[in-house]
C-alpha atoms as a PDB file:
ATOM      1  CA  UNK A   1       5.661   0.823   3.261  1.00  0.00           C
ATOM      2  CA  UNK A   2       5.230  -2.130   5.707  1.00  0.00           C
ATOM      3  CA  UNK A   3       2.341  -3.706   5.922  1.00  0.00           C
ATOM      4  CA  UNK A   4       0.965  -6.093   9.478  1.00  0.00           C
ATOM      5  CA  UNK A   5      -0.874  -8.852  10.482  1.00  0.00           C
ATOM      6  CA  UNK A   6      -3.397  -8.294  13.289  1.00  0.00           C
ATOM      7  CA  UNK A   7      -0.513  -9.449  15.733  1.00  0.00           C
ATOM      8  CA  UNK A   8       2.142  -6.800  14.401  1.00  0.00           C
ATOM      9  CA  UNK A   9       3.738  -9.502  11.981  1.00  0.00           C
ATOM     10  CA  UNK A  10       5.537  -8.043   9.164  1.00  0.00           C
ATOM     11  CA  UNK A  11       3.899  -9.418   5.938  1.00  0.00           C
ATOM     12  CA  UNK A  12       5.296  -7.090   3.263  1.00  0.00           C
ATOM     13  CA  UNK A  13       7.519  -4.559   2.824  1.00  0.00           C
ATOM     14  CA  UNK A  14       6.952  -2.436  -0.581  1.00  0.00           C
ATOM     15  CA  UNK A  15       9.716  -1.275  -1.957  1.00  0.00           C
ATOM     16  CA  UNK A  16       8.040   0.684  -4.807  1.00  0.00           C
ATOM     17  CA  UNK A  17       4.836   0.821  -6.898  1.00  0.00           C
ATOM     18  CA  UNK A  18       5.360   1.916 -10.733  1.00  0.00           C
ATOM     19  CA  UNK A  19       3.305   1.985 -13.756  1.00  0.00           C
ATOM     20  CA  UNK A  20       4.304  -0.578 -16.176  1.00  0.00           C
ATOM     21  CA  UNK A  21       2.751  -0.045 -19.668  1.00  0.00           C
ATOM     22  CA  UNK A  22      -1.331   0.139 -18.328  1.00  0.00           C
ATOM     23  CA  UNK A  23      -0.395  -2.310 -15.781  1.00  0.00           C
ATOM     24  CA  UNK A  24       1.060  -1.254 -11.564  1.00  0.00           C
ATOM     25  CA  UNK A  25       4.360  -2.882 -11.089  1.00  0.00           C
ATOM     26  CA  UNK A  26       4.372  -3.656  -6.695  1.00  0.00           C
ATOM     27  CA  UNK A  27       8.373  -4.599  -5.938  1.00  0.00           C
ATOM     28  CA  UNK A  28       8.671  -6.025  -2.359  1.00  0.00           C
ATOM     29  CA  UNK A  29       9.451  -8.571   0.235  1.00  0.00           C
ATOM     30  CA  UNK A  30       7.334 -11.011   1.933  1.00  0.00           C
ATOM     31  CA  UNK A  31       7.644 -12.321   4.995  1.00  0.00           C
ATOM     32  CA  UNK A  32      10.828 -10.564   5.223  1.00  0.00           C
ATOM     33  CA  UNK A  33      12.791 -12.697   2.418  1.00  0.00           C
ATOM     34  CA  UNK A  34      10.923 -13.265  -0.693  1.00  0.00           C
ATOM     35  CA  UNK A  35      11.634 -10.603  -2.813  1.00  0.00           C
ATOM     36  CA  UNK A  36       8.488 -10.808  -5.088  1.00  0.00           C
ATOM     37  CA  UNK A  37       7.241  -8.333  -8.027  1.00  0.00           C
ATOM     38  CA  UNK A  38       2.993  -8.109  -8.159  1.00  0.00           C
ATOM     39  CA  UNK A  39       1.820  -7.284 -11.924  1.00  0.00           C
ATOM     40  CA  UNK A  40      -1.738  -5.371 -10.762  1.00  0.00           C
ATOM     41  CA  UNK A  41      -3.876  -5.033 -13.806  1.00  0.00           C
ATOM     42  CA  UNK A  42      -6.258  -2.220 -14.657  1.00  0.00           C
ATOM     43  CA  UNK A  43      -9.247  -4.111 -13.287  1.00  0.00           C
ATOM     44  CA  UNK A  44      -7.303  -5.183 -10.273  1.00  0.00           C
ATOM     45  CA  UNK A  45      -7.525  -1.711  -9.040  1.00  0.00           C
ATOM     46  CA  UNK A  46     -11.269  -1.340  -9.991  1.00  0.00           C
ATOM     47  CA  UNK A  47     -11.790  -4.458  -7.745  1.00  0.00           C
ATOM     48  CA  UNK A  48      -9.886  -2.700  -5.010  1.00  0.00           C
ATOM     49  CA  UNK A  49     -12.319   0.210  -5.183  1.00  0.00           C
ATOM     50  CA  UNK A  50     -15.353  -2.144  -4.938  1.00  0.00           C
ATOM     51  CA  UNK A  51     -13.481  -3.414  -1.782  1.00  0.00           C
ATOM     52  CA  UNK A  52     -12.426  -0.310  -0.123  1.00  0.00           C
ATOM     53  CA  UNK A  53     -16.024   1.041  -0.966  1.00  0.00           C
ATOM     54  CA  UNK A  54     -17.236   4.906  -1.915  1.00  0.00           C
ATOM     55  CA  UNK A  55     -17.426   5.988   2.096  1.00  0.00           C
ATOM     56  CA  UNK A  56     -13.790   4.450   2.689  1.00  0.00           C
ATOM     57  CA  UNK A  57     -12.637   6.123  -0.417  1.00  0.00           C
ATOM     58  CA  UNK A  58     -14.319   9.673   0.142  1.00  0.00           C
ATOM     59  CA  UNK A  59     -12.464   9.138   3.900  1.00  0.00           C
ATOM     60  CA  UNK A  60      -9.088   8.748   2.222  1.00  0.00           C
ATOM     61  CA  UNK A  61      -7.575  12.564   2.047  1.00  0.00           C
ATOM     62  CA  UNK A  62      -8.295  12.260   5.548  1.00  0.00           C
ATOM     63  CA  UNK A  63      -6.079   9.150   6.211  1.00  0.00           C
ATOM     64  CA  UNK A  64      -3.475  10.401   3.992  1.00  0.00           C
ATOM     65  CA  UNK A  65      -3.244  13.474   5.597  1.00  0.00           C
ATOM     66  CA  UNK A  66      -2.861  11.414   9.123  1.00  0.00           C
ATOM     67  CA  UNK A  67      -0.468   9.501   7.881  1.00  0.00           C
ATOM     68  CA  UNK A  68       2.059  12.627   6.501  1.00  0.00           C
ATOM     69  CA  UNK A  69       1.596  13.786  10.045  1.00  0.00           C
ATOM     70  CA  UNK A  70       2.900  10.884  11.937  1.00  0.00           C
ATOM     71  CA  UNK A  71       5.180  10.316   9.717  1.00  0.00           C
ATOM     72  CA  UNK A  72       6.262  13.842   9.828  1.00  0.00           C
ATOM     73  CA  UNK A  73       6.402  13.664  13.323  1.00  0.00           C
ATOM     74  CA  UNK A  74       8.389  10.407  13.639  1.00  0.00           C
ATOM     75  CA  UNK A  75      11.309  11.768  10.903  1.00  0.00           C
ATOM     76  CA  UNK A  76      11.744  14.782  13.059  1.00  0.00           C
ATOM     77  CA  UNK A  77      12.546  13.073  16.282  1.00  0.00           C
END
């Protein structure tokens, strides 16, 4: 998964996301060099939900489901 700034900048490429004990384990690059590993704790995440909000989170499925499409869609041309 890559991840863009506003002006299509690659920021970070995520390699993989694993559980490590009761902690995520993020493995990536940024910036396209600095391979990097991001320990996310449980409350990390619960601070993401407060971000992302009950309306964006309810929305998800929906976004998820986009995305297989494209992505679908892109593998098979």
């Amino acid at each position: 998964m890559k991840m863009f700034s506003k002006d299509g900048i690659e920021m970070m490429e995520v390699k993989s996301i694993q559980q490590d004990g009761s902690n995520l384990l993020m493995k990536g690059k940024i910036m396209g060099s600095m391979a990097t590993s991001i320990v996310i704790k449980p409350e990390d995440c619960w601070q993401a939900l407060k971000l992302i909000g009950w309306k964006l989170l309810l929305r998800m499925p929906a976004i998820l489901f986009q995305g297989y499409r494209r992505a679908s869609t892109a593998n098979s041309k």
